[in-house]
C-alpha atoms as a PDB file:
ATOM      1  CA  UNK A   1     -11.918 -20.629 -27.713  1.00  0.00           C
ATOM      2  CA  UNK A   2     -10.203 -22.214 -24.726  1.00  0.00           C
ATOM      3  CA  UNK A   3      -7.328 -24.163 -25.069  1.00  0.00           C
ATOM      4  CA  UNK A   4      -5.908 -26.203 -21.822  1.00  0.00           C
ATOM      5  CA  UNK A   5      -2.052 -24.294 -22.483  1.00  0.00           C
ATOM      6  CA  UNK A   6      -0.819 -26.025 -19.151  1.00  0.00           C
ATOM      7  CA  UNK A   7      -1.388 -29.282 -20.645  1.00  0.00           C
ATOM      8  CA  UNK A   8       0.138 -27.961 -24.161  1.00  0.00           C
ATOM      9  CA  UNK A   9       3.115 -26.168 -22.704  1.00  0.00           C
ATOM     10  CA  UNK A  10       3.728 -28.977 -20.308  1.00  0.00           C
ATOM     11  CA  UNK A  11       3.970 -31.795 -23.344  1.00  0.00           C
ATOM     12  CA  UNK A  12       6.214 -29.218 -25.471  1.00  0.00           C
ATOM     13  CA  UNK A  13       8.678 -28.706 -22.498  1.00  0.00           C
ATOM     14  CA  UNK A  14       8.784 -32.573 -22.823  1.00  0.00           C
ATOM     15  CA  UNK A  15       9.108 -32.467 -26.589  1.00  0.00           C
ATOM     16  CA  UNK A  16      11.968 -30.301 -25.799  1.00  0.00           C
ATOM     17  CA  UNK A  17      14.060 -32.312 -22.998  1.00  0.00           C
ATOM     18  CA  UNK A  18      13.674 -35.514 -25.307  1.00  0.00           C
ATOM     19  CA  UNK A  19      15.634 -32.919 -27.962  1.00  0.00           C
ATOM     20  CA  UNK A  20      18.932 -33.300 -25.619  1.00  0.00           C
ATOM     21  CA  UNK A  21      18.584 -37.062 -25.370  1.00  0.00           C
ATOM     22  CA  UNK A  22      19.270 -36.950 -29.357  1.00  0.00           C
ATOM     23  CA  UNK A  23      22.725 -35.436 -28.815  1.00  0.00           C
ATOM     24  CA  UNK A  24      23.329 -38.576 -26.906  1.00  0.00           C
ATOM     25  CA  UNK A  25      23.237 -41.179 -30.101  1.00  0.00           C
ATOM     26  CA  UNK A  26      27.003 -40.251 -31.007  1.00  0.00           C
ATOM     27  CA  UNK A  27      28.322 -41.100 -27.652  1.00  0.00           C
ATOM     28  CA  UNK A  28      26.713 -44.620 -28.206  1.00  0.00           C
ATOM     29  CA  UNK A  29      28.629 -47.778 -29.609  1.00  0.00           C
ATOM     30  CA  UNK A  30      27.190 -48.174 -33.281  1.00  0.00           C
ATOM     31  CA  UNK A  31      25.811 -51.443 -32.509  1.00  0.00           C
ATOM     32  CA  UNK A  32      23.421 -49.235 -30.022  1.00  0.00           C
ATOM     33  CA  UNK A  33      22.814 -46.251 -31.778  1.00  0.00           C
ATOM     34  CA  UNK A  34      19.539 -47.325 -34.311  1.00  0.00           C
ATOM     35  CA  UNK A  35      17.992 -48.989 -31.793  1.00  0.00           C
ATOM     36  CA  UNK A  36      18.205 -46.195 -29.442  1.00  0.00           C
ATOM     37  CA  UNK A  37      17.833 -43.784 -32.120  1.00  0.00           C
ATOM     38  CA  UNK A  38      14.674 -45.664 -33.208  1.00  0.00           C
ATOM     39  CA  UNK A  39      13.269 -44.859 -29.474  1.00  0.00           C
ATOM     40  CA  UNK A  40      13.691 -41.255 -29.197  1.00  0.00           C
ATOM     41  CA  UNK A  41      11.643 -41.098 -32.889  1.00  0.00           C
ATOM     42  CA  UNK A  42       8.589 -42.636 -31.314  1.00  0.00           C
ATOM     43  CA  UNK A  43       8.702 -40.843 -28.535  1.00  0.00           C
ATOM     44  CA  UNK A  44       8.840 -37.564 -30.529  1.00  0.00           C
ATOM     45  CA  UNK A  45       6.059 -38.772 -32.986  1.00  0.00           C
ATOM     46  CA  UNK A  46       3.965 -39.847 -29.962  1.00  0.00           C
ATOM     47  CA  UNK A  47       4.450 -36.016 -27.910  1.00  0.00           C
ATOM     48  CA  UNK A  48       3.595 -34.403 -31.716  1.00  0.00           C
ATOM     49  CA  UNK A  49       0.555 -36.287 -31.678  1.00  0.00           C
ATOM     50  CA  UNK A  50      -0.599 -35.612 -28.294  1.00  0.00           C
ATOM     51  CA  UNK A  51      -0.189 -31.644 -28.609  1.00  0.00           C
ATOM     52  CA  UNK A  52      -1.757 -31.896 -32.097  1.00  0.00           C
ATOM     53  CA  UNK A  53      -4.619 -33.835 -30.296  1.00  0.00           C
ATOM     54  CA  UNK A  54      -4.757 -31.093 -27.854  1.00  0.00           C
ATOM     55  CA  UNK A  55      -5.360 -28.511 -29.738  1.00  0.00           C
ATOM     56  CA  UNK A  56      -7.697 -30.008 -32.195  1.00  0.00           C
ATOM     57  CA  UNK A  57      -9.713 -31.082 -29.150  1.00  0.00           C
ATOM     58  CA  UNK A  58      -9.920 -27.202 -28.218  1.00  0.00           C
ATOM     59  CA  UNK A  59     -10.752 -25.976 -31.622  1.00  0.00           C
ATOM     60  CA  UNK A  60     -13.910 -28.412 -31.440  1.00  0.00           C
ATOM     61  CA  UNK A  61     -14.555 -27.854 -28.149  1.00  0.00           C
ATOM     62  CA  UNK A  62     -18.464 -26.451 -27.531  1.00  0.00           C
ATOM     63  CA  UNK A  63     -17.401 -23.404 -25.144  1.00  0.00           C
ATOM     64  CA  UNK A  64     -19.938 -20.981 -24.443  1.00  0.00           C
ATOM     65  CA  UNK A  65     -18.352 -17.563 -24.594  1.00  0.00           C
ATOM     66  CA  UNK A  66     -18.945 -15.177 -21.607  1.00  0.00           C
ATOM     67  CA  UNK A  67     -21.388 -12.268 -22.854  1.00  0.00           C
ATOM     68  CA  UNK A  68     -19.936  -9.362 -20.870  1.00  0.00           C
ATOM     69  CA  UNK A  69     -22.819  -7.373 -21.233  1.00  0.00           C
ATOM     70  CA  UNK A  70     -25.400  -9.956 -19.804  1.00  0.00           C
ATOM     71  CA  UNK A  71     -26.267  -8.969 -15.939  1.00  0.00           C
ATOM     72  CA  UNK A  72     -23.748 -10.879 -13.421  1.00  0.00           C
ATOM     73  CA  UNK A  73     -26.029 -13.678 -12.362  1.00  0.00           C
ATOM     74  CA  UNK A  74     -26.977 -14.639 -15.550  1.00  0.00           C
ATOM     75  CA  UNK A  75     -22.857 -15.025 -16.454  1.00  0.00           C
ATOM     76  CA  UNK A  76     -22.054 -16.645 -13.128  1.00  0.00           C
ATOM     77  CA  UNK A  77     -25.121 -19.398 -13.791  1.00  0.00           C
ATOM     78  CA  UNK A  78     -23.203 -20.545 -16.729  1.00  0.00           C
ATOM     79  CA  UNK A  79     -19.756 -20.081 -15.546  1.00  0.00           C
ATOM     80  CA  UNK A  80     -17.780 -20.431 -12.887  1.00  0.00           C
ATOM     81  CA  UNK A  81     -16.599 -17.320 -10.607  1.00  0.00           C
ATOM     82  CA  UNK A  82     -14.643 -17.127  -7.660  1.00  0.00           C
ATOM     83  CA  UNK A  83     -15.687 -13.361  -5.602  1.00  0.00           C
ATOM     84  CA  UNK A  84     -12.610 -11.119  -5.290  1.00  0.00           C
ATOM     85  CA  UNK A  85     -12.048  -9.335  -1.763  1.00  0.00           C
ATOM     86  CA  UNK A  86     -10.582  -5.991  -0.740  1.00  0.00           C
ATOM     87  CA  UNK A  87      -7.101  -5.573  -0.582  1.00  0.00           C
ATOM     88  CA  UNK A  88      -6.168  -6.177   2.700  1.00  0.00           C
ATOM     89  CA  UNK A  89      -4.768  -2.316   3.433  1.00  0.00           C
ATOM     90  CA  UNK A  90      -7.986  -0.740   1.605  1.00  0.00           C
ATOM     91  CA  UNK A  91      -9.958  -2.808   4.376  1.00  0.00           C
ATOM     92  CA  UNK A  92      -7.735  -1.175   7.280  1.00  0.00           C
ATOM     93  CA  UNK A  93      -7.966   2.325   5.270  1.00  0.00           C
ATOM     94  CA  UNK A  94     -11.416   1.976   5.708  1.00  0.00           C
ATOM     95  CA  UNK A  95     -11.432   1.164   9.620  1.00  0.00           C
ATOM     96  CA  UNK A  96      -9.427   4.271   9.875  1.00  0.00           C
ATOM     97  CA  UNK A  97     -11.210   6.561   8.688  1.00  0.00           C
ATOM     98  CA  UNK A  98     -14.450   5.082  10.431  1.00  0.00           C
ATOM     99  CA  UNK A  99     -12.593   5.291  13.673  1.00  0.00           C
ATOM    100  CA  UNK A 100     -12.007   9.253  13.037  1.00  0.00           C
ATOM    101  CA  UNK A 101     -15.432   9.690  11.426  1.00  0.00           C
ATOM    102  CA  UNK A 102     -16.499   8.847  14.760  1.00  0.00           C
ATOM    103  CA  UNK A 103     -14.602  11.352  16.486  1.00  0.00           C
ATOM    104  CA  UNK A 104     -16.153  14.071  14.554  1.00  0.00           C
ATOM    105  CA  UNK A 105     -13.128  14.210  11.643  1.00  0.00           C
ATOM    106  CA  UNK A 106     -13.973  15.164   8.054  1.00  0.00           C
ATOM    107  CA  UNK A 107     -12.037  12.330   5.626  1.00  0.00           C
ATOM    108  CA  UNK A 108     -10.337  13.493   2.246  1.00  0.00           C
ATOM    109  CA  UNK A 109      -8.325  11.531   0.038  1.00  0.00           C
ATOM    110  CA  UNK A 110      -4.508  12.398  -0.572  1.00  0.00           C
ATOM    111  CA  UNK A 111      -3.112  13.177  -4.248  1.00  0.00           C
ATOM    112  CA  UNK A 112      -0.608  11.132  -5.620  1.00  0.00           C
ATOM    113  CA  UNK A 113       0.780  13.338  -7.762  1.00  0.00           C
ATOM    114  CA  UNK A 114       2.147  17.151  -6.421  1.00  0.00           C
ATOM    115  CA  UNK A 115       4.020  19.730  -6.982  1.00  0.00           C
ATOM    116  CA  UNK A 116       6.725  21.376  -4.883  1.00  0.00           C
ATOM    117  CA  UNK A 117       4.502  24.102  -3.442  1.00  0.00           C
ATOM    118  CA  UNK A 118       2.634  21.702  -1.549  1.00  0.00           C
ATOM    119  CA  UNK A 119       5.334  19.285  -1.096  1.00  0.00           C
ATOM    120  CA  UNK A 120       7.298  21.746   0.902  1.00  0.00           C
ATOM    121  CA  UNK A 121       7.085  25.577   0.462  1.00  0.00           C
ATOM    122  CA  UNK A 122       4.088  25.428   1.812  1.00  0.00           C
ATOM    123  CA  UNK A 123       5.194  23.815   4.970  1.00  0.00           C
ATOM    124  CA  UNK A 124       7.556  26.178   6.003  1.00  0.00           C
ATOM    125  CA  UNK A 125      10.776  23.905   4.111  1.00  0.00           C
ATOM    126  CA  UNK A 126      12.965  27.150   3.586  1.00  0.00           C
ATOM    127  CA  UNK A 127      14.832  26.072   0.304  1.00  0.00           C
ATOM    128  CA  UNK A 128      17.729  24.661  -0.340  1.00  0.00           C
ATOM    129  CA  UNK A 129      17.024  23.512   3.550  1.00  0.00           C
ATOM    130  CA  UNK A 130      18.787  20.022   4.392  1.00  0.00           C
ATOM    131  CA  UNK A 131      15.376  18.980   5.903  1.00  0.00           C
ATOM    132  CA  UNK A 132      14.144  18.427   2.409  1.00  0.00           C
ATOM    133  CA  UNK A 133      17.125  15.729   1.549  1.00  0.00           C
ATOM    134  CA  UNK A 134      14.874  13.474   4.279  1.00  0.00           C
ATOM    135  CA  UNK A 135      12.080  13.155   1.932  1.00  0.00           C
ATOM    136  CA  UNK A 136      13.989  11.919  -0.770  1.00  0.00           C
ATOM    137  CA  UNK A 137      11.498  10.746  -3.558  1.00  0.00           C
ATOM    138  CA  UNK A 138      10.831  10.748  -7.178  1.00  0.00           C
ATOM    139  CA  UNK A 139      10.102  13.694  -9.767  1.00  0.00           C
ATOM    140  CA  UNK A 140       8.666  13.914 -13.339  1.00  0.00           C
ATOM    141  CA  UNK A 141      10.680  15.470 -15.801  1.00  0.00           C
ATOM    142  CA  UNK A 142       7.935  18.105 -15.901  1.00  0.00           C
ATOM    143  CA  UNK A 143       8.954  18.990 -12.183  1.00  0.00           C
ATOM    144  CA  UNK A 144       5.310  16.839 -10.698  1.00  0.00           C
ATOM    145  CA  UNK A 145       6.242  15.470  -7.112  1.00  0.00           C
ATOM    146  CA  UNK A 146       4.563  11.528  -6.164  1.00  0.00           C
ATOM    147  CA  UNK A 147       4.590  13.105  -2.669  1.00  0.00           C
ATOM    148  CA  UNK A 148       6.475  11.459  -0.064  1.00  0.00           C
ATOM    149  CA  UNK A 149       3.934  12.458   2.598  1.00  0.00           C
ATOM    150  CA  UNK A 150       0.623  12.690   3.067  1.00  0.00           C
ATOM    151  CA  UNK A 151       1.405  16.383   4.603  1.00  0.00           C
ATOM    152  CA  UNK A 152       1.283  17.881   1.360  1.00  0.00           C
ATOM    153  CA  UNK A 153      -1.967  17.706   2.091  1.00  0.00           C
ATOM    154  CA  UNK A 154      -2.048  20.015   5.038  1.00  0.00           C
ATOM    155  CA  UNK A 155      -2.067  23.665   2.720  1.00  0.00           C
ATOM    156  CA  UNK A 156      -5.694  21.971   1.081  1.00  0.00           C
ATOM    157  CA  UNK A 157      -6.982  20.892   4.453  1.00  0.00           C
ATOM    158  CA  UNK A 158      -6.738  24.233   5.813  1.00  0.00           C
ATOM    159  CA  UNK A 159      -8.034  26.188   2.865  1.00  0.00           C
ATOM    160  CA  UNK A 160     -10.653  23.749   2.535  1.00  0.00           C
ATOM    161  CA  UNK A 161     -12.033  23.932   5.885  1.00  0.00           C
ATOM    162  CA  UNK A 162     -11.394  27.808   6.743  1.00  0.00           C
ATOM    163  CA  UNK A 163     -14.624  28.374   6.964  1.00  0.00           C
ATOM    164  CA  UNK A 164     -15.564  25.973   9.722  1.00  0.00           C
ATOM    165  CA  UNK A 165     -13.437  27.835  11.960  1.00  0.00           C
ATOM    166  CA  UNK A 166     -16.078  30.695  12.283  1.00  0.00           C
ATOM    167  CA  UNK A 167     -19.218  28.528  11.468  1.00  0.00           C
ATOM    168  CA  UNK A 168     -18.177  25.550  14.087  1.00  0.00           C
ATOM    169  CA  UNK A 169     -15.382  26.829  15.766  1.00  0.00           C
ATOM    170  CA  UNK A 170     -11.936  24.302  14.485  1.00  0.00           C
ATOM    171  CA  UNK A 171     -11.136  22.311  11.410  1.00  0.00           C
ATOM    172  CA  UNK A 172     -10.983  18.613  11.960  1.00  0.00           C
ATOM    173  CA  UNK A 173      -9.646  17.110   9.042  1.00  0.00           C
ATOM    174  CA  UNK A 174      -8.150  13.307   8.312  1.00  0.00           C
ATOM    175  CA  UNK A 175      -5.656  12.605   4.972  1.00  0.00           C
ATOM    176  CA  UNK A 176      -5.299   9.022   4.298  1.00  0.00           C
ATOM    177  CA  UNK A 177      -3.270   8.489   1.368  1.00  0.00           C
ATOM    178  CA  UNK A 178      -0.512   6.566  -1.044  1.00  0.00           C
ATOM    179  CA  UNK A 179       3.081   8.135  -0.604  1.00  0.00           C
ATOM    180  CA  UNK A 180       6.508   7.111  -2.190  1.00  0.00           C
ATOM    181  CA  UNK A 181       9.742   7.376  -1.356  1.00  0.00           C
ATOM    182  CA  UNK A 182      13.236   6.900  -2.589  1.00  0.00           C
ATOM    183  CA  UNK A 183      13.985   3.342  -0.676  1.00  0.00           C
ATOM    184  CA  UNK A 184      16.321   0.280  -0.903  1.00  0.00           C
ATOM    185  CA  UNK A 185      13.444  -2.148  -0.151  1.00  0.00           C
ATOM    186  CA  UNK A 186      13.447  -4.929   2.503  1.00  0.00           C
ATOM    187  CA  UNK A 187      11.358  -6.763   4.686  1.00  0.00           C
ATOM    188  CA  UNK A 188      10.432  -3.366   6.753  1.00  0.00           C
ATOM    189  CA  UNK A 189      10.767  -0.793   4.052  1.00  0.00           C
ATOM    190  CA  UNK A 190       8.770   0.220   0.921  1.00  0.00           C
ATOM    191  CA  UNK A 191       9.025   2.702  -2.092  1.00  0.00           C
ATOM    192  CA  UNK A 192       5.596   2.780  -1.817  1.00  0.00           C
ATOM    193  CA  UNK A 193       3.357   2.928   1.375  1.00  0.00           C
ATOM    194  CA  UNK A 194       0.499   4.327   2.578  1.00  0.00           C
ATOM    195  CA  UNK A 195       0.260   7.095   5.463  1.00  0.00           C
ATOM    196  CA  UNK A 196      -2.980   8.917   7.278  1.00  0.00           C
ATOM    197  CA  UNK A 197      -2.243  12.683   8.026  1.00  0.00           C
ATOM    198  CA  UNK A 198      -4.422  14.367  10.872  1.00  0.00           C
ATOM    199  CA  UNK A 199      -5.131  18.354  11.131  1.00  0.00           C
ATOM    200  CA  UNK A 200      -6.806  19.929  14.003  1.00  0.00           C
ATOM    201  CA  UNK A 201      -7.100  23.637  14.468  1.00  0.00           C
ATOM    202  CA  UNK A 202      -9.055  25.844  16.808  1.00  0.00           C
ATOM    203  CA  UNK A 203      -8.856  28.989  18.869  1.00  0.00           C
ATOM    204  CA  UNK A 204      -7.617  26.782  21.942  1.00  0.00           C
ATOM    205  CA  UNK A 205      -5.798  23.816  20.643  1.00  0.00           C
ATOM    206  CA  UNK A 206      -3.406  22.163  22.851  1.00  0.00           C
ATOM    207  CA  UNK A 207      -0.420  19.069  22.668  1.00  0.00           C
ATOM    208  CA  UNK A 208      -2.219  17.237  25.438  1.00  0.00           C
ATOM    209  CA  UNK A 209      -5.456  17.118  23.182  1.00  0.00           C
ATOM    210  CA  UNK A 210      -3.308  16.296  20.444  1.00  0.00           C
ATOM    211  CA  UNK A 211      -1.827  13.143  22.575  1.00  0.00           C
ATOM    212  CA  UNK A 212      -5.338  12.293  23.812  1.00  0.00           C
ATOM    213  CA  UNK A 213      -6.753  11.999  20.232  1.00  0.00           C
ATOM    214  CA  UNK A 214      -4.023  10.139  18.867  1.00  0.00           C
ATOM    215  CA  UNK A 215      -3.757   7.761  22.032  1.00  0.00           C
ATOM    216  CA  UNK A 216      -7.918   7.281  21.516  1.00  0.00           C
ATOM    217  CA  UNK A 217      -7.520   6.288  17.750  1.00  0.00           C
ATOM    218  CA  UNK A 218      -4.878   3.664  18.821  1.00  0.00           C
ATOM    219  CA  UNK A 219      -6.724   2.377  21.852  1.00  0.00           C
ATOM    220  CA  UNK A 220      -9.491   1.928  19.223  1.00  0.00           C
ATOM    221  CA  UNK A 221      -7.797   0.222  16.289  1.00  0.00           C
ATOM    222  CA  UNK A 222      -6.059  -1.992  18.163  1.00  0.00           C
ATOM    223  CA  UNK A 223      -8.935  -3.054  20.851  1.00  0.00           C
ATOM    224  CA  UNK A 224      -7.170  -2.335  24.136  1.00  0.00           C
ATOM    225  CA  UNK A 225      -5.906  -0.234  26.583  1.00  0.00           C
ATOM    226  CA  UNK A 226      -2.012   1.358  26.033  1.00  0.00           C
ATOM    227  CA  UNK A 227       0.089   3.481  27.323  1.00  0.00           C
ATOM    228  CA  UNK A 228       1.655   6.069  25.160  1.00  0.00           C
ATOM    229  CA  UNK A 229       5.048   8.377  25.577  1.00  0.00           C
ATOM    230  CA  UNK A 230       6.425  10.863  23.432  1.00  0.00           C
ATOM    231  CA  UNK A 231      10.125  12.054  22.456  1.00  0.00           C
ATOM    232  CA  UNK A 232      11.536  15.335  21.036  1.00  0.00           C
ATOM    233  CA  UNK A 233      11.533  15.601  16.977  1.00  0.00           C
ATOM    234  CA  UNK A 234      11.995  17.644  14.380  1.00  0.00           C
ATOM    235  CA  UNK A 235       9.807  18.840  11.386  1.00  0.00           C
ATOM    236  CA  UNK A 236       9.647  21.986   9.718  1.00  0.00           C
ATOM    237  CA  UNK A 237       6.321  22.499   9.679  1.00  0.00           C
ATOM    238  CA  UNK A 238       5.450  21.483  13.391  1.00  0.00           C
ATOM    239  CA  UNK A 239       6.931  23.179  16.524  1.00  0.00           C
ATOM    240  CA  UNK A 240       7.111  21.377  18.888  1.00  0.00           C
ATOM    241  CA  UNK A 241       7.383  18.180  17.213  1.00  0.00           C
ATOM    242  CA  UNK A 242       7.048  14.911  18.753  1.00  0.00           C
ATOM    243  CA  UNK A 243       7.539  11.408  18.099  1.00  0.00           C
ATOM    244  CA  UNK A 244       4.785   9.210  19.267  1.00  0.00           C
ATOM    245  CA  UNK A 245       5.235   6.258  20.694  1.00  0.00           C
ATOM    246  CA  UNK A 246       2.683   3.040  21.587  1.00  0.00           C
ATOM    247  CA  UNK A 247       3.297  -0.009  24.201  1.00  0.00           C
ATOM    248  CA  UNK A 248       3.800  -2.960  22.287  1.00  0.00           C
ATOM    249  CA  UNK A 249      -0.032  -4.175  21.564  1.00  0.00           C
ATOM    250  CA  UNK A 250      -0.719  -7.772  22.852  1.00  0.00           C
ATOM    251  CA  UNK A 251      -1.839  -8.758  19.193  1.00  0.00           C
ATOM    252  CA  UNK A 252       2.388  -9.087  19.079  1.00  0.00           C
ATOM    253  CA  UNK A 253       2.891 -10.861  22.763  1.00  0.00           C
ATOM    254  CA  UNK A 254       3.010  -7.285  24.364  1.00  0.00           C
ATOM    255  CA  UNK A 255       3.715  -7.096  27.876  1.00  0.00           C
ATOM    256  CA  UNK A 256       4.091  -3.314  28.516  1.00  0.00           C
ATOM    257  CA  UNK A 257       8.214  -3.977  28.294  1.00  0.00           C
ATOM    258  CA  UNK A 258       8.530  -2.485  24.866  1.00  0.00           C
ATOM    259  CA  UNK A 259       7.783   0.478  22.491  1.00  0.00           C
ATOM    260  CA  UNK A 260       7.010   1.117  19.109  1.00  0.00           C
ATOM    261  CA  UNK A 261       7.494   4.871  16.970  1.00  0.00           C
ATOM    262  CA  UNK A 262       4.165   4.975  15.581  1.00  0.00           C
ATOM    263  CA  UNK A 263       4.640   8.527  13.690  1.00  0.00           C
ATOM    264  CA  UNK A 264       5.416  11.974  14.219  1.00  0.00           C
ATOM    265  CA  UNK A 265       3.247  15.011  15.357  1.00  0.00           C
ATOM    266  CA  UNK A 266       3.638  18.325  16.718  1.00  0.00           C
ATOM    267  CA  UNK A 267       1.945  21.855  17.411  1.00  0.00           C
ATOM    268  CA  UNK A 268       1.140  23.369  13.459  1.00  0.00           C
ATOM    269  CA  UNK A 269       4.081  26.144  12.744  1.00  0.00           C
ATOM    270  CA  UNK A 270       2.520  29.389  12.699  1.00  0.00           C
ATOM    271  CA  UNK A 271       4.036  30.268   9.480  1.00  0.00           C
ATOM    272  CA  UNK A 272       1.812  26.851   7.889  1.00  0.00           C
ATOM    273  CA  UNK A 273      -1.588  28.556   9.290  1.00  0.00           C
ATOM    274  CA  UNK A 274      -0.077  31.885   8.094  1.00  0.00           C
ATOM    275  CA  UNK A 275       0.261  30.671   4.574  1.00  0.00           C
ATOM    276  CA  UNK A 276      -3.155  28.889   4.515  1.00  0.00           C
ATOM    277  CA  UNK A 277      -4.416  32.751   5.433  1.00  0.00           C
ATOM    278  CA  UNK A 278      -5.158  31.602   9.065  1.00  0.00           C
ATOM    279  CA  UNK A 279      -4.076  33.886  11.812  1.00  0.00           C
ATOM    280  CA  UNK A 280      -1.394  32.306  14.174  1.00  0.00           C
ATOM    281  CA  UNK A 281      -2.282  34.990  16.763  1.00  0.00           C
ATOM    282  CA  UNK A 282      -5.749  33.518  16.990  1.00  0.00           C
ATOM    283  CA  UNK A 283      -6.083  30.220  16.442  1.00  0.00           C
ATOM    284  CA  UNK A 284      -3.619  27.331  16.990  1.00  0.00           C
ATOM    285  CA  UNK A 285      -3.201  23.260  15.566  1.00  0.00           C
ATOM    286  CA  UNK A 286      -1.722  20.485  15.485  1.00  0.00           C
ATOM    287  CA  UNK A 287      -0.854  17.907  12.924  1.00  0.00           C
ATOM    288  CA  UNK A 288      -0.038  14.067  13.070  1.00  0.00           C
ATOM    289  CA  UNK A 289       0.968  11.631  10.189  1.00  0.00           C
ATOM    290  CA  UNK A 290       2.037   7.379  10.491  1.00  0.00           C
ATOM    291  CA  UNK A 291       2.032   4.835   8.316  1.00  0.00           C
ATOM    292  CA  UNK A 292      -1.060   2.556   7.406  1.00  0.00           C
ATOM    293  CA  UNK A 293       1.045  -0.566   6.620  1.00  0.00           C
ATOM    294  CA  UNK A 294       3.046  -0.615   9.638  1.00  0.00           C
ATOM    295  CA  UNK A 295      -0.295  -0.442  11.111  1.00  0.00           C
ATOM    296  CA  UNK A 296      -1.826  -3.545   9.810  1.00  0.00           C
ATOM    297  CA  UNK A 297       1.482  -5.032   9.980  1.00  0.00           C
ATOM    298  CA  UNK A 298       1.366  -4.679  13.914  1.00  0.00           C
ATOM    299  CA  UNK A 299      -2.515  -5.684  14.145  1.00  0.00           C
ATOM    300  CA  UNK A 300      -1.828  -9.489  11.865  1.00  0.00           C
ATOM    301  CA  UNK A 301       1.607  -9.842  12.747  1.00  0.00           C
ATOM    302  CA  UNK A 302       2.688  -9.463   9.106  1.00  0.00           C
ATOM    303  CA  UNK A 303       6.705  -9.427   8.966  1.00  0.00           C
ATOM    304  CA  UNK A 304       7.319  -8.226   5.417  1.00  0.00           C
ATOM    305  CA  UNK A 305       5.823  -4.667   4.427  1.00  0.00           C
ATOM    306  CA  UNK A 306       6.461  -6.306   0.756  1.00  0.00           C
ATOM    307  CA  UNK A 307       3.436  -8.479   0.509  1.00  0.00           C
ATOM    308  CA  UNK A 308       1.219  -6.002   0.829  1.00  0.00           C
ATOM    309  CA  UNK A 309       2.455  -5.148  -2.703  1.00  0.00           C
ATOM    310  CA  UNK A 310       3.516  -8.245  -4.241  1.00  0.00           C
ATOM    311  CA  UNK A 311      -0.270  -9.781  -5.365  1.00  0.00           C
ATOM    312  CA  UNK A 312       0.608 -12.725  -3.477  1.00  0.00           C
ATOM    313  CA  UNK A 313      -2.672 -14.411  -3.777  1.00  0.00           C
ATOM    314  CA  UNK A 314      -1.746 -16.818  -1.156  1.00  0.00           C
ATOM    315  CA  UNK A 315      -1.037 -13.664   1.596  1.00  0.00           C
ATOM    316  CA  UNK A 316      -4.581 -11.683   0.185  1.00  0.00           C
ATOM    317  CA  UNK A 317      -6.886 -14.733   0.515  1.00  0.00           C
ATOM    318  CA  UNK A 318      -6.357 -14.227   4.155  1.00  0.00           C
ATOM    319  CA  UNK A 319      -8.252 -11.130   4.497  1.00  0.00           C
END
């Protein structure tokens, strides 16, 4: 049965402002109040009927219910649908990976739900080590981690793919993935994002093809040409680390007069190969990780990282 509730609700939140008006009668000279009193009654008597018409009108309406098991075409010829799109950062998520597809990466999907092995003994966190506080995120009671970076996914990536160090000589592996963190949200900051984690590892690895592969994937994405610089960092599980930066893309008016951090990368620590039961002494990596939605947020000019989120319908029908 469908019954038009806007139309209901709306004559009920009438019904219910013409309620007030009664506490008005006793303000009223006497000589005005059965008259006026006399009013507000047939204007109550005439909203009853009206919702009372409503929904007898509904309850003998002829409304062909939707079979759900009929095939979609023969639904959509008796109803109306309106198609549904892809959420504007699954589209992007799926240009990424395309992009490093291309390049010869294998594509895995992150967990969202860990455990402190992976979260950071694995990537060389020593514990009780401050470095942890800066991945402040939540816990289950049963001690499960939502990771707060897609590089708990390095450990899996390198087990994974061991054997394509003998069989093709490295291990090219992409992490796209949800994340969470322990934020006071704004127009620029989430509890819940999405990042893309890169791993590269073969006998001769170096930072410059690190830079070049990272600086190819932008240049890609984003359709031009930029210019790229880096700046010292720190991360456990890297060494050196590096944070990369991008000229401002033109998509935002860039000129080449300003820079934007686009994530953070370095050389993989020896002792993260070691654990994944990779030799340090013979092969070397690196590893790179940014965010998706600052991504997209760049590319459209989005300026609040909190739509993507909301299920603003208005803000999705764009993509």
């Amino acid at each position: 049965m469908y019954i038009n509730m806007s139309k209901i609700e709306e004559l009920k939140a009438e019904l219910k402002t013409l309620g007030r008006e009664y506490a008005k009668i006793k303000t009223l000279p006497e000589s005005e109040r059965k008259a006026f009193g006399e009013q507000l009654n047939a204007k109550k008597n005439a909203l009853l009927a009206a919702i009372k018409a409503e929904e007898e009108a509904a309850e003998s309406a002829d409304v062909t219910p939707i079979d759900l098991t009929a095939p979609f075409a023969e639904n959509a010829a008796k109803h109306e649908f309106k198609t549904g799109t892809k959420h504007p950062l699954t589209q992007e998520l799926e240009r990424v990976a395309k992009i490093y597809r291309l390049m010869g990466f294998n594509v895995i999907e992150a967990r969202q739900l860990d455990d402190e092995f992976h979260m950071f003994d694995s990537l060389n966190f020593p514990k009780e080590h401050p470095a942890r506080d800066g991945y402040d995120t939540f816990r289950t009671e049963e001690g499960f981690i939502p990771p707060a970076h897609t590089s708990t996914m390095q450990y899996r990536a390198l087990t994974r793919f061991k054997n394509d160090l003998e069989k093709y000589g490295q291990i090219a592996v992409v992490v796209p993935g949800r994340v969470f963190r322990n934020e006071d949200v704004d127009a620029t900051h989430e509890h819940t994002f999405y990042q893309c984690e890169g791993v590269f590892v073969s006998k001769d690895a170096t930072l410059g093809q690190m830079l070049a592969t990272w600086k190819n994937f932008f240049e890609t994405y984003y359709g031009q040409k930029l210019n790229i610089k880096t700046q010292p960092g720190f991360f456990p599980f890297t060494e050196p680390s590096l944070e990369f930066q991008i000229e401002k893309p033109k998509a935002l008016g860039g000129k080449g007069d300003g820079w934007l951090e686009m994530g953070g990368c370095g050389m993989i620590h020896p002792n993260v190969l070691r654990t994944a039961g990779i030799d340090p002494e013979t092969y070397k990596g690196f590893a790179w990780g940014g965010g998706i939605d600052r991504l997209v947020m760049l590319k459209y000019g989005i300026n609040d990282v909190r739509y993507f989120e909301s299920g603003k319908l208005n803000f999705l029908k764009e993509f």
